[in-house]
C-alpha atoms as a PDB file:
ATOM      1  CA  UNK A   1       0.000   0.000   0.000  1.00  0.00           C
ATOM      2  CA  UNK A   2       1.561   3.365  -0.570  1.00  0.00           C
ATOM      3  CA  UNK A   3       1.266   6.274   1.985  1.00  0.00           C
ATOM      4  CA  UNK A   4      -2.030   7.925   0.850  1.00  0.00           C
ATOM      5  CA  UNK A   5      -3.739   4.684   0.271  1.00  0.00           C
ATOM      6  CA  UNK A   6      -3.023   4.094   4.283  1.00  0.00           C
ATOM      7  CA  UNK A   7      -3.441   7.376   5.536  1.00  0.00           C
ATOM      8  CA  UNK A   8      -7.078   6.726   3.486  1.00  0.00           C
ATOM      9  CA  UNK A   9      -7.770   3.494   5.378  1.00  0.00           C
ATOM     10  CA  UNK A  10      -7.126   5.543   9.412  1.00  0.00           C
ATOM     11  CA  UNK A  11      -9.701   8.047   8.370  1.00  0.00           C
ATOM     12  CA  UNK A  12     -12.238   6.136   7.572  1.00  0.00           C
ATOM     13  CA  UNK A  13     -13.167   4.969  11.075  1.00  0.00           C
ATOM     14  CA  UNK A  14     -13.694   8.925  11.599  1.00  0.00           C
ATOM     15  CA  UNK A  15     -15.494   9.520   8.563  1.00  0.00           C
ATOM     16  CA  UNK A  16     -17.687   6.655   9.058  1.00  0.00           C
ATOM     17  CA  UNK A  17     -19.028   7.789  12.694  1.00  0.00           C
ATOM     18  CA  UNK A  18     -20.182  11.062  11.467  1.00  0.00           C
ATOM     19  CA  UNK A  19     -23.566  10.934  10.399  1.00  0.00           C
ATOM     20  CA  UNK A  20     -24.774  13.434   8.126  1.00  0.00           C
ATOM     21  CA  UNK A  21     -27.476  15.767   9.326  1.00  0.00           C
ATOM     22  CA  UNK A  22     -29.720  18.251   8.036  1.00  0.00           C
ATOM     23  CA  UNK A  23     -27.633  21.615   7.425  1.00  0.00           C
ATOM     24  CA  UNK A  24     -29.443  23.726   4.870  1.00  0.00           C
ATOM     25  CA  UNK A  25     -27.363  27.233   4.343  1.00  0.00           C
ATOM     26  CA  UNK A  26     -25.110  25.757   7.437  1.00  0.00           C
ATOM     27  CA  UNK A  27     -21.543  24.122   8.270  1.00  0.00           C
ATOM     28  CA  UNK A  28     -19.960  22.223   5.819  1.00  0.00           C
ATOM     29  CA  UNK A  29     -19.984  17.982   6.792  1.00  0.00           C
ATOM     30  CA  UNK A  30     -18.135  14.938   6.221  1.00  0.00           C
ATOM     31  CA  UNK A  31     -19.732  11.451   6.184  1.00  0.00           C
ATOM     32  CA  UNK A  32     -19.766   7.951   4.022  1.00  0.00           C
ATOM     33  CA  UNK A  33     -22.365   6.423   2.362  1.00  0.00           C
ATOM     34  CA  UNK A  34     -22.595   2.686   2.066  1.00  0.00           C
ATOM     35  CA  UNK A  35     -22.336   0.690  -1.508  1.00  0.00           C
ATOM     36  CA  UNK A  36     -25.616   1.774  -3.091  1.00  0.00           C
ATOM     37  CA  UNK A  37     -26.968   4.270   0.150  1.00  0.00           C
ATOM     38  CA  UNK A  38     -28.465   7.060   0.557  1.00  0.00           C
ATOM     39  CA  UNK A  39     -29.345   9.679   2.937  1.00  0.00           C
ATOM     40  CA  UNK A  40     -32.089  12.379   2.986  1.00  0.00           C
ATOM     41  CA  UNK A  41     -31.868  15.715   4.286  1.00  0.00           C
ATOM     42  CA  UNK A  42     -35.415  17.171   4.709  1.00  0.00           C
ATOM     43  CA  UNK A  43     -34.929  20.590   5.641  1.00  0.00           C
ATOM     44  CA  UNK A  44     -34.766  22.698   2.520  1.00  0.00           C
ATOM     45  CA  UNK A  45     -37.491  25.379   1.746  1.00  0.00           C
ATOM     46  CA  UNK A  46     -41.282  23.910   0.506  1.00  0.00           C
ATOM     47  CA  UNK A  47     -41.220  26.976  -2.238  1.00  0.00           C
ATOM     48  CA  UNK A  48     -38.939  26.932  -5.068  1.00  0.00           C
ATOM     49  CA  UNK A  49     -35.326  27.948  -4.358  1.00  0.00           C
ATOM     50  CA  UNK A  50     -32.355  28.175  -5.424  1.00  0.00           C
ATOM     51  CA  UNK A  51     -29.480  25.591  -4.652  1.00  0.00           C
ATOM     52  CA  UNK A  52     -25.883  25.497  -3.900  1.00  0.00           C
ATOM     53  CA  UNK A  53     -24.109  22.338  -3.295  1.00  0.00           C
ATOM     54  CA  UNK A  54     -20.700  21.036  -2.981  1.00  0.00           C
ATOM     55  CA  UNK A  55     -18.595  18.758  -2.171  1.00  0.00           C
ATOM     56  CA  UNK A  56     -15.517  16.316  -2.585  1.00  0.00           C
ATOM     57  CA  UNK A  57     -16.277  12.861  -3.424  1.00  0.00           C
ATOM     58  CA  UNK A  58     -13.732   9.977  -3.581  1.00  0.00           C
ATOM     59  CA  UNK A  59     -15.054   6.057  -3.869  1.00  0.00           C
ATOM     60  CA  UNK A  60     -13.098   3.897  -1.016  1.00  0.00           C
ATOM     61  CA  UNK A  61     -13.669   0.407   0.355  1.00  0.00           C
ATOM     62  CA  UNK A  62     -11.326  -2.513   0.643  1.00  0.00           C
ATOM     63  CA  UNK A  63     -12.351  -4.140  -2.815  1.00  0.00           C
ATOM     64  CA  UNK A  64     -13.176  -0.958  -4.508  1.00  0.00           C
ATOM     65  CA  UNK A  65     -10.126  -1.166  -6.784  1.00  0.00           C
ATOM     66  CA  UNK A  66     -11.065   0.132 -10.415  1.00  0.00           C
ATOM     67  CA  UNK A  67     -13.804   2.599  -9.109  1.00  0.00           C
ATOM     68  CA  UNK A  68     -15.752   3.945 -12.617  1.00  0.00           C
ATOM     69  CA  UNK A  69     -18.777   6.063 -13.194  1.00  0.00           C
ATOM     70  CA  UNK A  70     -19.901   9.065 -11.121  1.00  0.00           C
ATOM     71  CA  UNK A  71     -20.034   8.576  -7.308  1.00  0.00           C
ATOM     72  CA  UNK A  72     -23.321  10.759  -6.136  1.00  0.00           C
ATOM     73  CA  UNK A  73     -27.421  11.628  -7.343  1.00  0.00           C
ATOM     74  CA  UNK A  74     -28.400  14.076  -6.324  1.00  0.00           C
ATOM     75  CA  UNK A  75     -32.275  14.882  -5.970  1.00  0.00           C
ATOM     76  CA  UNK A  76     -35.250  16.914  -4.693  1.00  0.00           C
ATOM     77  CA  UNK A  77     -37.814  14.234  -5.208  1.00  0.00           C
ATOM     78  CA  UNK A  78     -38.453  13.124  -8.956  1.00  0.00           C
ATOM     79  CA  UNK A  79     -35.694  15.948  -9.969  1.00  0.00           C
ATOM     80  CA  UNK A  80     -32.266  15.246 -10.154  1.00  0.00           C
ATOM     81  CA  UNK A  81     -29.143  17.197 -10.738  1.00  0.00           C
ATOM     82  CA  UNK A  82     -27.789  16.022 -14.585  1.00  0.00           C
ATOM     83  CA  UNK A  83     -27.268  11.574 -14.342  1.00  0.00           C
ATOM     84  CA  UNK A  84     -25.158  12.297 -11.284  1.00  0.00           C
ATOM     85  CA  UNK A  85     -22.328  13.864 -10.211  1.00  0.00           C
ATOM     86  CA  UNK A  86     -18.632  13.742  -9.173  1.00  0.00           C
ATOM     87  CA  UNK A  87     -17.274  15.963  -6.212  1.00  0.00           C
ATOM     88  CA  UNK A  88     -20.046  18.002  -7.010  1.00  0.00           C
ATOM     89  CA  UNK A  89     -19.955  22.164  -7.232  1.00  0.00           C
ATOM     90  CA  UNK A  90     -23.529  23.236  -8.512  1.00  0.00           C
ATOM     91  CA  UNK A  91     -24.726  26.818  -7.844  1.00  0.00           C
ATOM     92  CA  UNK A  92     -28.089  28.767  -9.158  1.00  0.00           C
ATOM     93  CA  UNK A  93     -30.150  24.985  -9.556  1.00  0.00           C
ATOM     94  CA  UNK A  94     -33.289  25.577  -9.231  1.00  0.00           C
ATOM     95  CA  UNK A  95     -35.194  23.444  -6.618  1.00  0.00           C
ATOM     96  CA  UNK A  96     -39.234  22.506  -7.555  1.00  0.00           C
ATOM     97  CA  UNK A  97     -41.941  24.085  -5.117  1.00  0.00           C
ATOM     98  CA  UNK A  98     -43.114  21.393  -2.887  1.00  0.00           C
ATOM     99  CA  UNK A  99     -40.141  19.447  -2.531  1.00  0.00           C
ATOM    100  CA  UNK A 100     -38.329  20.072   0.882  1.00  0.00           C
ATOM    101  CA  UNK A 101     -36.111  16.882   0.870  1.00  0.00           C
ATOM    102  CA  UNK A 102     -32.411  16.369  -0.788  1.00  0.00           C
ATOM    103  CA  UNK A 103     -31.492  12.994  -1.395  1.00  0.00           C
ATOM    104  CA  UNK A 104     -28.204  12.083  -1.886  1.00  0.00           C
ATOM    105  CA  UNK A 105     -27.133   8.334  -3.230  1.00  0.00           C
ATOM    106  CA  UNK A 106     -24.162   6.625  -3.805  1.00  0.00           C
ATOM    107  CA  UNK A 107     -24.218   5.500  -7.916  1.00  0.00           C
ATOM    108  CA  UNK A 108     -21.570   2.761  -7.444  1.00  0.00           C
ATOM    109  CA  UNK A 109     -23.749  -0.465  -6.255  1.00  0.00           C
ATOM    110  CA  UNK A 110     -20.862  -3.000  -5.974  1.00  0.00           C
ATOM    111  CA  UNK A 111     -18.241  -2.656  -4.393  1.00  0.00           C
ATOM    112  CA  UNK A 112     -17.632   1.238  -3.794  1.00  0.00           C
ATOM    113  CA  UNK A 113     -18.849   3.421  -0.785  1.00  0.00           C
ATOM    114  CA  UNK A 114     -18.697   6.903  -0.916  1.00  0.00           C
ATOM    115  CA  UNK A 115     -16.372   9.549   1.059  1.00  0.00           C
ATOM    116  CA  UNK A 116     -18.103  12.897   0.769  1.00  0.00           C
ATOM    117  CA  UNK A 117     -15.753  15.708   2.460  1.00  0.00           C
ATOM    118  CA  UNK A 118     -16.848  19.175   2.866  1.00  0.00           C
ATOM    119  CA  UNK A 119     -20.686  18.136   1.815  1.00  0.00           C
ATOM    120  CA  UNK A 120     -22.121  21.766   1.789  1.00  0.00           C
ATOM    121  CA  UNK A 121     -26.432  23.117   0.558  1.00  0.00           C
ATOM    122  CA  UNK A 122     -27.407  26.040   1.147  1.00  0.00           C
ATOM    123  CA  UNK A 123     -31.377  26.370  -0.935  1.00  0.00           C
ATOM    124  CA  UNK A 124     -32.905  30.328  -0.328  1.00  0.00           C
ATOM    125  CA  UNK A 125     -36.537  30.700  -1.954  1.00  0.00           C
ATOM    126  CA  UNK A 126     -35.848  33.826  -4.203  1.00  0.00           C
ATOM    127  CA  UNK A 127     -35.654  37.367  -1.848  1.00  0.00           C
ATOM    128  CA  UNK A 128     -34.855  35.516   0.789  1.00  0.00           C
ATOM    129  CA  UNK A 129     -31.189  36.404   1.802  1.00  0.00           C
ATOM    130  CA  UNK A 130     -29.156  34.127   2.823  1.00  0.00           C
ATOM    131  CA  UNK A 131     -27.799  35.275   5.886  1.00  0.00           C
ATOM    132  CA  UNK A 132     -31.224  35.428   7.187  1.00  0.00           C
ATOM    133  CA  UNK A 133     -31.442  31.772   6.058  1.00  0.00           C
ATOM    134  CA  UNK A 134     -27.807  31.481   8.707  1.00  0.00           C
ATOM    135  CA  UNK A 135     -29.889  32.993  10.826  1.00  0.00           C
ATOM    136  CA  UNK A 136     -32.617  30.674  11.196  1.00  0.00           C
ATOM    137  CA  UNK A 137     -30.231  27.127  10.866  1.00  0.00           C
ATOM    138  CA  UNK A 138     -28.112  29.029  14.052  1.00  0.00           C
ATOM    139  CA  UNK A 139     -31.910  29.216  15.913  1.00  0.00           C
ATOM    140  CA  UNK A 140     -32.255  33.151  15.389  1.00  0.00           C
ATOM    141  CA  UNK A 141     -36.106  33.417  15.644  1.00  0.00           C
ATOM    142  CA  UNK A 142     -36.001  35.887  12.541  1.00  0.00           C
ATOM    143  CA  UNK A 143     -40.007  36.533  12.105  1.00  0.00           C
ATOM    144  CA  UNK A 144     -39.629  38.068  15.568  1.00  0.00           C
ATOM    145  CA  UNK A 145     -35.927  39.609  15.490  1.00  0.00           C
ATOM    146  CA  UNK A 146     -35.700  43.622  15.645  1.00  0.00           C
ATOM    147  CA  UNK A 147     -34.162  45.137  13.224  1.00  0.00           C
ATOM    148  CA  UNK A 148     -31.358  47.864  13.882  1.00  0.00           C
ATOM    149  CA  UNK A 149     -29.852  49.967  10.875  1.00  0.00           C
END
């Protein structure tokens, strides 16, 4: 095994313990997902919005050894982002009104899980800013909040 491929193998224990929770418009998140998983984050905006989402995606597992094909799907319900993605940086998409869930799945379904590093969304329904939407995911009661110019 060379250096990297090692150093890979120690932080996956790490990676693998963090489960990924909903953080629309907040901190940045690592996690893996399973051969063939994936996980839902239902916390975006019911309207229509507008999406940003990145990350850094890199297939791993003991007998992934010729990983091919993208790694991720990403989708807010029957609409997905393009056939799937690779370490993903997507900004303006426009999310359907009445969808409020992201799901993202793992494409490779033998073999290969998924290391996502620095998974970041952040979906704003249009004049909404989004440091107001920081606001809310930090527990800022913003309908209520006084405003000082």
């Amino acid at each position: 095994f060379s250096a990297r491929a090692v150093l890979a193998l120690l932080a996956l224990p790490a990676l693998a313990s963090s489960d990924p929770k909903p953080q629309n418009c907040g901190k940045a998140q690592n996690f893996v997902l399973g051969v063939g998983a994936s996980v839902d984050f239902a916390d975006v905006p019911l309207g229509a919005a507008s999406c940003t989402i990145s990350a850094t995606t890199s297939p791993t597992g003991s007998l992934c050894l010729f990983p091919s094909g993208l790694d991720l799907k990403l989708c807010f319900g029957t609409t997905c982002h393009n056939e799937g993605d690779t370490s993903p940086k997507i900004s303006g998409w426009q999310k359907p009104e009445g969808e409020n869930t992201l799901t993202v799945t793992n494409l490779h379904m033998s073999q290969c899980s998924v290391t996502v590093q620095n998974f970041a969304y952040c979906c704003a329904m249009s004049g909404q800013s989004l440091e107001v939407k920081r606001l809310e995911s930090d527990g800022v009661d913003v309908a209520n909040a006084e405003v000082v110019v």
